[in-house]
PDB file of N, CA and C in Angstrom:
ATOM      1  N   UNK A   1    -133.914 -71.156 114.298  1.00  0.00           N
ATOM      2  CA  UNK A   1    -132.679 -70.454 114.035  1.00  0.00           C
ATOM      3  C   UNK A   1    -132.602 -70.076 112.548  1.00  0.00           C
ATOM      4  N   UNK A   2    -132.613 -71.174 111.974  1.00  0.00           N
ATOM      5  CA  UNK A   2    -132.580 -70.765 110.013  1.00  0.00           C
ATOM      6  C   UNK A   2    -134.012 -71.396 109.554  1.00  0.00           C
ATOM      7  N   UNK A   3    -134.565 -70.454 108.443  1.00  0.00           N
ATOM      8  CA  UNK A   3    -135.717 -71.113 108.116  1.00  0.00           C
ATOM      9  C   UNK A   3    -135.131 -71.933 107.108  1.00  0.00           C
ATOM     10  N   UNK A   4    -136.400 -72.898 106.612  1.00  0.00           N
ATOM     11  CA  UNK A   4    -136.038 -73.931 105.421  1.00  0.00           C
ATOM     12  C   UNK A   4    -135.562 -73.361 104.192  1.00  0.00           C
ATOM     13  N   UNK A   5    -135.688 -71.989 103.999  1.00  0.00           N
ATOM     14  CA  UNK A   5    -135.230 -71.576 102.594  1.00  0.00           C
ATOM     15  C   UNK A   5    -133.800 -71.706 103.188  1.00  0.00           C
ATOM     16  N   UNK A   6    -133.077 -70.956 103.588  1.00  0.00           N
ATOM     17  CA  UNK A   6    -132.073 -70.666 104.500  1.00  0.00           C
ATOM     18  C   UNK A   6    -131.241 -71.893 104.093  1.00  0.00           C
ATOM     19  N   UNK A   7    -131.871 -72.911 104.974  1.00  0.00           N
ATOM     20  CA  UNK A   7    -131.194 -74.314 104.851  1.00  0.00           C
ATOM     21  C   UNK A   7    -130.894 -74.470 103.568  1.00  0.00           C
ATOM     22  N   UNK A   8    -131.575 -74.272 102.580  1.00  0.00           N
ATOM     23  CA  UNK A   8    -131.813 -75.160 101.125  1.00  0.00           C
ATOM     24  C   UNK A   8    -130.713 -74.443 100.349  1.00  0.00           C
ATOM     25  N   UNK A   9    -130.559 -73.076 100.392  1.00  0.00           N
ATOM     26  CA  UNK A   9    -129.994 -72.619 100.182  1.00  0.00           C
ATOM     27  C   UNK A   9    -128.204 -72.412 100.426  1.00  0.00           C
ATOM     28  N   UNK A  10    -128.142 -72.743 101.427  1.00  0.00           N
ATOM     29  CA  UNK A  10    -126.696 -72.860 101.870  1.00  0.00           C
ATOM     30  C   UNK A  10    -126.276 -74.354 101.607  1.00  0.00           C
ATOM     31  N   UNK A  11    -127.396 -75.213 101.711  1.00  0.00           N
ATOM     32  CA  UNK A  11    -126.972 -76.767 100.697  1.00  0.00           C
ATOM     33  C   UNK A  11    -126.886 -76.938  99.472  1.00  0.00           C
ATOM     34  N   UNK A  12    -127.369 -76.352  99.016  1.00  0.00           N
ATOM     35  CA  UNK A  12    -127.505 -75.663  97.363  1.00  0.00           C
ATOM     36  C   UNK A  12    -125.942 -74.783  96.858  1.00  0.00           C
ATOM     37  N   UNK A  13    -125.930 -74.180  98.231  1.00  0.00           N
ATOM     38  CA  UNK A  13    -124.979 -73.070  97.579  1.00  0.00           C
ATOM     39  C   UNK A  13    -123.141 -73.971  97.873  1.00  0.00           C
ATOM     40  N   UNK A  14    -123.460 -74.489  98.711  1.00  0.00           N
ATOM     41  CA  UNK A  14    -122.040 -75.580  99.166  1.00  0.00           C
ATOM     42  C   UNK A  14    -121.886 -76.501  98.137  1.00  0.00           C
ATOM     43  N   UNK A  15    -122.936 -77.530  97.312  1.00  0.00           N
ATOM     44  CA  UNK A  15    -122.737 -78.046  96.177  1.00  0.00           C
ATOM     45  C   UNK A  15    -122.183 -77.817  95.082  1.00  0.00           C
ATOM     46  N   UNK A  16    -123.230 -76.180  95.052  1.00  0.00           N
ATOM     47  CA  UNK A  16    -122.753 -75.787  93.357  1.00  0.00           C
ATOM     48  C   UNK A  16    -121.095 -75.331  93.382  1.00  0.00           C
ATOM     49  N   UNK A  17    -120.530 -75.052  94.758  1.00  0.00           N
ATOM     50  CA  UNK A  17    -119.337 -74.212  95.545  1.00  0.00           C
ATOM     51  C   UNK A  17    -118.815 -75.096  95.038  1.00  0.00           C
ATOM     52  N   UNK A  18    -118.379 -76.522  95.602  1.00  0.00           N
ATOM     53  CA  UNK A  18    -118.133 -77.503  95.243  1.00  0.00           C
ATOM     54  C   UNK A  18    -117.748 -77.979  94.208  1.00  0.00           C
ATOM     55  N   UNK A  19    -118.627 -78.020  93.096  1.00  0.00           N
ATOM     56  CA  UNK A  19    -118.298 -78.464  91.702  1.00  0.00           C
ATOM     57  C   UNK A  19    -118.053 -77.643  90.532  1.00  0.00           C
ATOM     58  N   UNK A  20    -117.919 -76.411  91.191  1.00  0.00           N
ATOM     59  CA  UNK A  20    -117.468 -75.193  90.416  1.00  0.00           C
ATOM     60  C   UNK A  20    -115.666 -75.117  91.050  1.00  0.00           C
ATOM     61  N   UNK A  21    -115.203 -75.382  92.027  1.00  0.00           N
ATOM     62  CA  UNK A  21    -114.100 -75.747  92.456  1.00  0.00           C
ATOM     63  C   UNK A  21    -113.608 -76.984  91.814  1.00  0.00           C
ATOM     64  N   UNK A  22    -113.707 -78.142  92.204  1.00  0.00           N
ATOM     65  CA  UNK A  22    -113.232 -79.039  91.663  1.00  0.00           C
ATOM     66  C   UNK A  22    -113.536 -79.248  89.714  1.00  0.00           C
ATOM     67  N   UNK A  23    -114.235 -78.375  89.131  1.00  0.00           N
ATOM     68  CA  UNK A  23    -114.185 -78.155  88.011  1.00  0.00           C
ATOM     69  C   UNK A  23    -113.307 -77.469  87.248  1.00  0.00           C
ATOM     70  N   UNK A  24    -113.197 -76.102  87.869  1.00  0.00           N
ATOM     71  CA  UNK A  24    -111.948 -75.249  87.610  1.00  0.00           C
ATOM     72  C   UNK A  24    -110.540 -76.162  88.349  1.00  0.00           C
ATOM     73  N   UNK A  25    -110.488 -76.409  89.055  1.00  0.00           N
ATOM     74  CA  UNK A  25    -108.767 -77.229  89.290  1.00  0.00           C
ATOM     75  C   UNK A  25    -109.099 -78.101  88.739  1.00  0.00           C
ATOM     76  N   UNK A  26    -109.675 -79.224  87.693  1.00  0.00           N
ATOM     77  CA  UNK A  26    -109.096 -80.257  86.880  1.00  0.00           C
ATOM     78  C   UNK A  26    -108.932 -79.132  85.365  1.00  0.00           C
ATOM     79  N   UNK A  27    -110.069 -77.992  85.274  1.00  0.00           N
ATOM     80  CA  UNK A  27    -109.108 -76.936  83.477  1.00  0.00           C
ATOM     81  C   UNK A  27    -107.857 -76.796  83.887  1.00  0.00           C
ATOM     82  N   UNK A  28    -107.440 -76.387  85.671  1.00  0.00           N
ATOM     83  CA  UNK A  28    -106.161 -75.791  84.924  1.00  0.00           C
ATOM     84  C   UNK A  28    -104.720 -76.672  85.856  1.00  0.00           C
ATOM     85  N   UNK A  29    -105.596 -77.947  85.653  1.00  0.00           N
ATOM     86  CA  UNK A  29    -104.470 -79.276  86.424  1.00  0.00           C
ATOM     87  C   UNK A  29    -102.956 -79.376  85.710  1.00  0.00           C
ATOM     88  N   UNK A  30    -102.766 -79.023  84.378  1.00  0.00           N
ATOM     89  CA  UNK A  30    -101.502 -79.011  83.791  1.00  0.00           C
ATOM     90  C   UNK A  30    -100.734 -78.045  83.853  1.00  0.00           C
ATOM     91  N   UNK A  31    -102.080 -77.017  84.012  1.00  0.00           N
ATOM     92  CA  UNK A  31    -101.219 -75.621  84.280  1.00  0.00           C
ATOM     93  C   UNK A  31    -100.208 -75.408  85.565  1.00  0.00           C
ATOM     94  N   UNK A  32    -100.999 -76.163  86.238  1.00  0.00           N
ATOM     95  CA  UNK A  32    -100.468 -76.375  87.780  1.00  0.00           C
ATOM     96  C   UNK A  32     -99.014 -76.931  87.919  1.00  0.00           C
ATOM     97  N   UNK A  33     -99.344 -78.208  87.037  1.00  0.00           N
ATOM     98  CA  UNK A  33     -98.094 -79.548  87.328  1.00  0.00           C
ATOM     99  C   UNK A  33     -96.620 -78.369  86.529  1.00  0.00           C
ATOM    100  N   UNK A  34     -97.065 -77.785  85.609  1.00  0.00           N
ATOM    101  CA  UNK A  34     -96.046 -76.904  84.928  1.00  0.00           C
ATOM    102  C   UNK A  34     -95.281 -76.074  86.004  1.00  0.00           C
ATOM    103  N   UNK A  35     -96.484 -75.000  86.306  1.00  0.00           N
ATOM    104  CA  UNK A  35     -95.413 -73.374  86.784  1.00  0.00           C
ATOM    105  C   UNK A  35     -95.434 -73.678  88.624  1.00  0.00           C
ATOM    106  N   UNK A  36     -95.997 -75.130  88.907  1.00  0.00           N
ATOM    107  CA  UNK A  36     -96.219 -74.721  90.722  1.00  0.00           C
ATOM    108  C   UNK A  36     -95.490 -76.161  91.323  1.00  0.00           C
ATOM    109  N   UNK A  37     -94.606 -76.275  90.708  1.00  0.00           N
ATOM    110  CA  UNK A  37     -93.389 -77.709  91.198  1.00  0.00           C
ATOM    111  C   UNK A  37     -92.930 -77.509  92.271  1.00  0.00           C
ATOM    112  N   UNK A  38     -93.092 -78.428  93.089  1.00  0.00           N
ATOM    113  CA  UNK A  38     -92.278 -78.513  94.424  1.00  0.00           C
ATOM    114  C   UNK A  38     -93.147 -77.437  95.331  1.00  0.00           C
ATOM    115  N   UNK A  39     -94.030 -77.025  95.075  1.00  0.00           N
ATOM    116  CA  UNK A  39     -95.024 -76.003  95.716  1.00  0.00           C
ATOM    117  C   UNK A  39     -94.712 -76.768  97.127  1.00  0.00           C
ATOM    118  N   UNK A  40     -95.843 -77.283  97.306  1.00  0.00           N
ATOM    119  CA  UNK A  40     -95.776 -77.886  98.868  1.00  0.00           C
ATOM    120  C   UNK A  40     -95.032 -78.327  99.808  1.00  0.00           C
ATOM    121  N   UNK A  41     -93.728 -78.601  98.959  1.00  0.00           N
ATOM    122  CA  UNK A  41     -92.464 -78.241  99.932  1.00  0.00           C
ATOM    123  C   UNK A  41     -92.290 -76.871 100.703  1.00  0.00           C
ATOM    124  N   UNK A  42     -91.949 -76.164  99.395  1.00  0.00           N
ATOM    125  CA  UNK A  42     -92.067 -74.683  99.702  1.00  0.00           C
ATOM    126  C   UNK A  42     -92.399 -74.074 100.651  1.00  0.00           C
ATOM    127  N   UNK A  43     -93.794 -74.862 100.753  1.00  0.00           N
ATOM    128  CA  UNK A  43     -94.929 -73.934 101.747  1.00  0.00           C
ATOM    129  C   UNK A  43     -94.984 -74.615 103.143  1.00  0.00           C
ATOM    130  N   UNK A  44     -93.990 -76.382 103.068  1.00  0.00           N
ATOM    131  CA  UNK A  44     -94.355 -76.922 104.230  1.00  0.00           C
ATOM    132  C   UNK A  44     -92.872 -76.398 104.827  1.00  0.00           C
ATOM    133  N   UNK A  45     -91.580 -75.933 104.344  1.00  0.00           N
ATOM    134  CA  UNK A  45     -90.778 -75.134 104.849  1.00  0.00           C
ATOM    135  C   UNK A  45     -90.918 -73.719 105.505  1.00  0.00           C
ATOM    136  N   UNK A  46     -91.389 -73.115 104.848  1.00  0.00           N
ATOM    137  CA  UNK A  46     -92.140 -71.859 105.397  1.00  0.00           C
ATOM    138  C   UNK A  46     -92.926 -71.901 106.610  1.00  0.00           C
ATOM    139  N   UNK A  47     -94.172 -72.756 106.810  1.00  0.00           N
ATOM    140  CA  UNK A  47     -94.990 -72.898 108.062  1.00  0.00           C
ATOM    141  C   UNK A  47     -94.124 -73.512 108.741  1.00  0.00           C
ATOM    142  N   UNK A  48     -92.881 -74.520 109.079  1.00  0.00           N
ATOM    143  CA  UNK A  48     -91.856 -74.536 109.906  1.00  0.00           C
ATOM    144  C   UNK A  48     -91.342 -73.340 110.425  1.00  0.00           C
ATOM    145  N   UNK A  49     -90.349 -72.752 109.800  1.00  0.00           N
ATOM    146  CA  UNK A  49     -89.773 -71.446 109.576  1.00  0.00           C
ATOM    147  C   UNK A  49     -90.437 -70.810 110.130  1.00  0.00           C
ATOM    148  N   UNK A  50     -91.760 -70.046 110.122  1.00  0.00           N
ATOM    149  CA  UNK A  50     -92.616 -69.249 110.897  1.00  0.00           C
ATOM    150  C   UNK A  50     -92.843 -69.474 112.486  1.00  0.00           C
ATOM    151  N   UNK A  51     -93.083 -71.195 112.223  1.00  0.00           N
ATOM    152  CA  UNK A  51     -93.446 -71.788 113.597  1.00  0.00           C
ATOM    153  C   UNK A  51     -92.020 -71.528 115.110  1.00  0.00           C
ATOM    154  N   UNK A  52     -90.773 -71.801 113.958  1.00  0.00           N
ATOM    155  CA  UNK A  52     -89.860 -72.139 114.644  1.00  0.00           C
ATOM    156  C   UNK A  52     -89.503 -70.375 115.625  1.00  0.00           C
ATOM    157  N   UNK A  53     -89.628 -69.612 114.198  1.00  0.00           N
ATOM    158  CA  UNK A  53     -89.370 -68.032 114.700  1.00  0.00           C
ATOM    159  C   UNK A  53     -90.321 -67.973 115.558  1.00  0.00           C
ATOM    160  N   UNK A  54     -92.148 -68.073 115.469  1.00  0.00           N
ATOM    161  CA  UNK A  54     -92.946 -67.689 116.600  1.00  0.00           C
ATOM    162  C   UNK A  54     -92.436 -68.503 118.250  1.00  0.00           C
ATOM    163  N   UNK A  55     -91.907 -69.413 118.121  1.00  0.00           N
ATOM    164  CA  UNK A  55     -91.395 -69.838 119.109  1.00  0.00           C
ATOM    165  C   UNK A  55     -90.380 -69.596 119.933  1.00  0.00           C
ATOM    166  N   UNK A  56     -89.505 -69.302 118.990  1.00  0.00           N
ATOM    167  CA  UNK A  56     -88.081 -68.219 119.436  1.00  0.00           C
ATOM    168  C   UNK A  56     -88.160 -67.174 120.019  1.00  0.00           C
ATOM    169  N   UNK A  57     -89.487 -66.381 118.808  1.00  0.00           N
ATOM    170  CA  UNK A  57     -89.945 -64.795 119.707  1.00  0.00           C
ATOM    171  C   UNK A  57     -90.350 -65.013 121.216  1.00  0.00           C
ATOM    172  N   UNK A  58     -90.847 -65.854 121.385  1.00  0.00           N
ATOM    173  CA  UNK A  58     -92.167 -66.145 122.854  1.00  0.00           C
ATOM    174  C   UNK A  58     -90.928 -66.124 123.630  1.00  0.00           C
ATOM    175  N   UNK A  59     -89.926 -67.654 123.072  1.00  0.00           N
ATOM    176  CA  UNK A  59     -88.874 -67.582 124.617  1.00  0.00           C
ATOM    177  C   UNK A  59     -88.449 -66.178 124.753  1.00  0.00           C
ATOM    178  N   UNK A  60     -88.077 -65.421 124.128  1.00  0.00           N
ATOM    179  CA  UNK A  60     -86.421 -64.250 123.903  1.00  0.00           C
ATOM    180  C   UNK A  60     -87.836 -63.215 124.769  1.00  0.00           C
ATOM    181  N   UNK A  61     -89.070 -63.179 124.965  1.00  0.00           N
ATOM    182  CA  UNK A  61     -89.815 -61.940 125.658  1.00  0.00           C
ATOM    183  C   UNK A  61     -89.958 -62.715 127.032  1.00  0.00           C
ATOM    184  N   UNK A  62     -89.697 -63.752 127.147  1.00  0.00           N
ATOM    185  CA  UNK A  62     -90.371 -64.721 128.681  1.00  0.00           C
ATOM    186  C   UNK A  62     -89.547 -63.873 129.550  1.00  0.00           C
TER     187      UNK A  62
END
């Protein structure tokens, strides 16, 4: 299915993915705690909110 470069490469490429991510979010970790407060509330209200409306829509067409 994948040759060995293939492989090496997409293990290679998920690592470096990896620590190039978690490198950049600890530069800009203060930046974060500053301008993005209460974020995940935010967003765990919203995916409610969406959920609750997609559910509403489904009954109101049944």
């Amino acid at each position: 299915m994948f040759s060995t470069g293939q492989i090496y490469f997409a293990i290679f490429f998920v690592i470096a993915f990896t620590i190039a991510m978690v490198w950049s979010y600890r530069k800009d970790l203060q930046r974060h705690k500053h301008y993005y407060k209460n974020t995940a509330i935010k967003v765990f209200i919203a995916g409610i909110l969406v959920t609750i409306s997609f559910i509403l829509i489904r009954l109101a067409l049944k």
